[in-house]
C-alpha atoms as a PDB file:
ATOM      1  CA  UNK A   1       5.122  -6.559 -31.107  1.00  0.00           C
ATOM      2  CA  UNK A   2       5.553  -5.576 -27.672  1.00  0.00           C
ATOM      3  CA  UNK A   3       5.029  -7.762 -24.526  1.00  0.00           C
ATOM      4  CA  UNK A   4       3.118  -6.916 -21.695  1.00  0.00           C
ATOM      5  CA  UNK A   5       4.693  -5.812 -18.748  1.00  0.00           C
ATOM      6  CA  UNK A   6       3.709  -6.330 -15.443  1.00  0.00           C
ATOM      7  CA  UNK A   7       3.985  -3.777 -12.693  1.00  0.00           C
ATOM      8  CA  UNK A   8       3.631  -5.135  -8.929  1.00  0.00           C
ATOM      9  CA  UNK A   9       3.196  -2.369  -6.207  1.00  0.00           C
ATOM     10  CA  UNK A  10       4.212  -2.581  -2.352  1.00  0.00           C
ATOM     11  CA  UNK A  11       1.507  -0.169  -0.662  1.00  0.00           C
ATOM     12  CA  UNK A  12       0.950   0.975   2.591  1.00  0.00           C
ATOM     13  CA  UNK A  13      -2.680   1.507   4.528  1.00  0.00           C
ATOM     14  CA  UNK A  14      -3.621   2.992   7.184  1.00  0.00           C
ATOM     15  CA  UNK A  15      -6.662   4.268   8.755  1.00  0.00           C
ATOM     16  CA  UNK A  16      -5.895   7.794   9.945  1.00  0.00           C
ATOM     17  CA  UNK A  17      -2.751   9.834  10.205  1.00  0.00           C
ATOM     18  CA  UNK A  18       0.079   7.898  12.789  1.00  0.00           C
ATOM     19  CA  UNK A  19      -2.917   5.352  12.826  1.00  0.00           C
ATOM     20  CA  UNK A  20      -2.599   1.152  12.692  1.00  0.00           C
ATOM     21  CA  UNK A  21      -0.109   0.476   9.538  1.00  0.00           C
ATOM     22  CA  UNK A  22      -0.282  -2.515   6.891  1.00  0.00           C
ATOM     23  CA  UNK A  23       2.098  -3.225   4.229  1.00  0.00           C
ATOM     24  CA  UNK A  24       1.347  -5.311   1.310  1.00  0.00           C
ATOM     25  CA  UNK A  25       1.912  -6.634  -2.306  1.00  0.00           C
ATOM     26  CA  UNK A  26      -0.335  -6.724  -5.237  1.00  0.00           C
ATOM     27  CA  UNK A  27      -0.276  -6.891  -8.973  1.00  0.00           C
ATOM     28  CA  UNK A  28      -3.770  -4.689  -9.249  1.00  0.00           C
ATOM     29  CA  UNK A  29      -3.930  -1.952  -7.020  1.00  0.00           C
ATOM     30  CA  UNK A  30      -7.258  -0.256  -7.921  1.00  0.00           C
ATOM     31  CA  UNK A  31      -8.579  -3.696  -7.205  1.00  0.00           C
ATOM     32  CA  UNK A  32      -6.854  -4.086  -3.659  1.00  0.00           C
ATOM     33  CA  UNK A  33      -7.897  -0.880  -2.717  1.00  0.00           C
ATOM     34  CA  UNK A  34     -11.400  -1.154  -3.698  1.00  0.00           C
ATOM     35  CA  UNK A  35     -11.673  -4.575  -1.801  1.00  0.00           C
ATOM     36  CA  UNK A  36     -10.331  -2.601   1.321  1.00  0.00           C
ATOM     37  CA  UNK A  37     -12.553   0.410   1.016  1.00  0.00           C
ATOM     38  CA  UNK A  38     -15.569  -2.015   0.502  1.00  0.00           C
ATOM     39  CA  UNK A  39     -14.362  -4.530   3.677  1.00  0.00           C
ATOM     40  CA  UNK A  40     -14.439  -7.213   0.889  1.00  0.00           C
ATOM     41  CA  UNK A  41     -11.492  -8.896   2.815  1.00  0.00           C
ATOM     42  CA  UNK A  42     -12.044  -9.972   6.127  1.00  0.00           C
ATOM     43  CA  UNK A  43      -8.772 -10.238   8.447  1.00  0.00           C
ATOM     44  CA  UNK A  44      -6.739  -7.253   9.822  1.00  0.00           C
ATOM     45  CA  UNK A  45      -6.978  -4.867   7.327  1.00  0.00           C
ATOM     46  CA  UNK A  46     -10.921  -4.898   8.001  1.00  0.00           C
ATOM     47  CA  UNK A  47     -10.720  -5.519  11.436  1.00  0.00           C
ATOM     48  CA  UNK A  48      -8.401  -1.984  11.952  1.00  0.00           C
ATOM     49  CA  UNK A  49     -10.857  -0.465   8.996  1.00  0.00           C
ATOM     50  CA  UNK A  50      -7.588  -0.208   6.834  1.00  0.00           C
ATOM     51  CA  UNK A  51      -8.559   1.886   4.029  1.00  0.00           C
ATOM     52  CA  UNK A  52      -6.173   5.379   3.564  1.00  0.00           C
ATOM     53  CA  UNK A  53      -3.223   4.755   0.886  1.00  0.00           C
ATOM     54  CA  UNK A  54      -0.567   6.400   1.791  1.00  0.00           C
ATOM     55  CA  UNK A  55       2.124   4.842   0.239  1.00  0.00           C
ATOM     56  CA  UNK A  56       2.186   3.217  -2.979  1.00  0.00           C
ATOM     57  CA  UNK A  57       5.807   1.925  -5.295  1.00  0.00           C
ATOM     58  CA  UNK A  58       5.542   0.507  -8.607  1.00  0.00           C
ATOM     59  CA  UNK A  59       7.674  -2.594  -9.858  1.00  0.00           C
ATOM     60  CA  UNK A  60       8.420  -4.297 -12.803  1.00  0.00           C
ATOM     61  CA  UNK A  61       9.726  -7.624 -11.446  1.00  0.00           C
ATOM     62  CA  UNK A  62       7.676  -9.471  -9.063  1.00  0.00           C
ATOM     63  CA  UNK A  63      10.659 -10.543  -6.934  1.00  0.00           C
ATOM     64  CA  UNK A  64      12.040  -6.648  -6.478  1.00  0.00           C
ATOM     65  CA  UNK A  65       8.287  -6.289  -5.145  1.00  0.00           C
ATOM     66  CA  UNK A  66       8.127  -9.090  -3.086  1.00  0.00           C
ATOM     67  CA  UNK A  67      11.838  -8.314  -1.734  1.00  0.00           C
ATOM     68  CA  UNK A  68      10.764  -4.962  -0.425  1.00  0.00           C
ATOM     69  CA  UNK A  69       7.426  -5.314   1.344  1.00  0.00           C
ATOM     70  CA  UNK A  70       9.402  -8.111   3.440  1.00  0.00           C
ATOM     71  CA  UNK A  71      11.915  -5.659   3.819  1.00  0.00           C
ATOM     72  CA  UNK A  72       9.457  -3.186   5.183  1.00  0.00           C
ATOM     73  CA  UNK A  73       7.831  -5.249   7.139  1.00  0.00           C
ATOM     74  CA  UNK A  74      10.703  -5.681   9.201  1.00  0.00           C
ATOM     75  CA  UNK A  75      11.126  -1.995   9.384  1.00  0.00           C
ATOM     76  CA  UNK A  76      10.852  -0.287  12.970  1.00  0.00           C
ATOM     77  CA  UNK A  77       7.345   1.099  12.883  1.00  0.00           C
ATOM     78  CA  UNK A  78       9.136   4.727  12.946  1.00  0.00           C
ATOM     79  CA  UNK A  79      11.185   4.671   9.954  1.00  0.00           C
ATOM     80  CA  UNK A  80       7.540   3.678   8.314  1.00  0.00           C
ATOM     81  CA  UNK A  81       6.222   6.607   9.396  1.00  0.00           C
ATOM     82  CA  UNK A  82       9.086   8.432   7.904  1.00  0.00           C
ATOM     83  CA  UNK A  83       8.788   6.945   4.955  1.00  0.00           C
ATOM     84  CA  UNK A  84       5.385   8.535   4.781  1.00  0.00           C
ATOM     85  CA  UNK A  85       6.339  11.613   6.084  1.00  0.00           C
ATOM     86  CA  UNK A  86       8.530  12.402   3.340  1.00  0.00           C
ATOM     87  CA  UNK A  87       6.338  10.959   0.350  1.00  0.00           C
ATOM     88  CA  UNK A  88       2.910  11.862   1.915  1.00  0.00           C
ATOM     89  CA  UNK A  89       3.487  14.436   4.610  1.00  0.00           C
ATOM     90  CA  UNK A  90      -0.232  15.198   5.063  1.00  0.00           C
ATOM     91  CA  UNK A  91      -1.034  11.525   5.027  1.00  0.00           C
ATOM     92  CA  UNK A  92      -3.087  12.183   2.472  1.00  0.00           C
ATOM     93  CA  UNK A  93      -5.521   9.247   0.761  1.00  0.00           C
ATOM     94  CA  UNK A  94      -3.455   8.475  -2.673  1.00  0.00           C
ATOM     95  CA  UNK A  95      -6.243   5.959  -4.113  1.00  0.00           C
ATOM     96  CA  UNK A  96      -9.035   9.331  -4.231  1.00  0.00           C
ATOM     97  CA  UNK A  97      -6.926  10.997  -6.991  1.00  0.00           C
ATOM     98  CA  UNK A  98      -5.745   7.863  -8.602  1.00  0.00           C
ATOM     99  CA  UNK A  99      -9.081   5.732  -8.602  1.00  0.00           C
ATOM    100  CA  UNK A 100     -11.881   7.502  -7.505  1.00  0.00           C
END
């Protein structure tokens, strides 16, 4: 019998290229992303209209998830961009091949 495992992604949004950033945390990101696209959330993320992917990382363990979007969060908003310019150097919306 095999146990379900969990996976936990730290994601980054955007909402154009070198546009307004947010980092967070989620345990269903088809869901998250959805609720962004679809300003289901009010706060920043709908106030910026927050709704590119451009970063997403995968964890098993909550805590490793939770350790690293704090992490980034304290990141200088350069080396974020860097991190995107190396894993998505177009900038390129991730959730339209994953989900849509």
């Amino acid at each position: 019998m095999h146990k379900f495992q969990h996976q936990y992604y730290v994601y980054i949004i955007t909402n154009k290229k070198n546009g307004t950033l947010y980092i967070g945390i989620t345990n269903n990101l088809e869901r998250r992303i959805f609720e962004r696209k679809n300003r289901l959330i009010d706060g920043f993320t709908n106030k910026y209209c927050l709704d590119k992917l451009v970063i997403m990382e995968s964890y098993q363990y909550v805590q490793d998830a939770i350790t690293r979007e704090k992490r980034m969060k304290k990141w200088k908003r350069q080396w974020k961009i860097d991190l995107i310019a190396e894993d998505n150097p177009q900038w390129h919306d991730l959730a339209e091949d994953r989900f849509e």
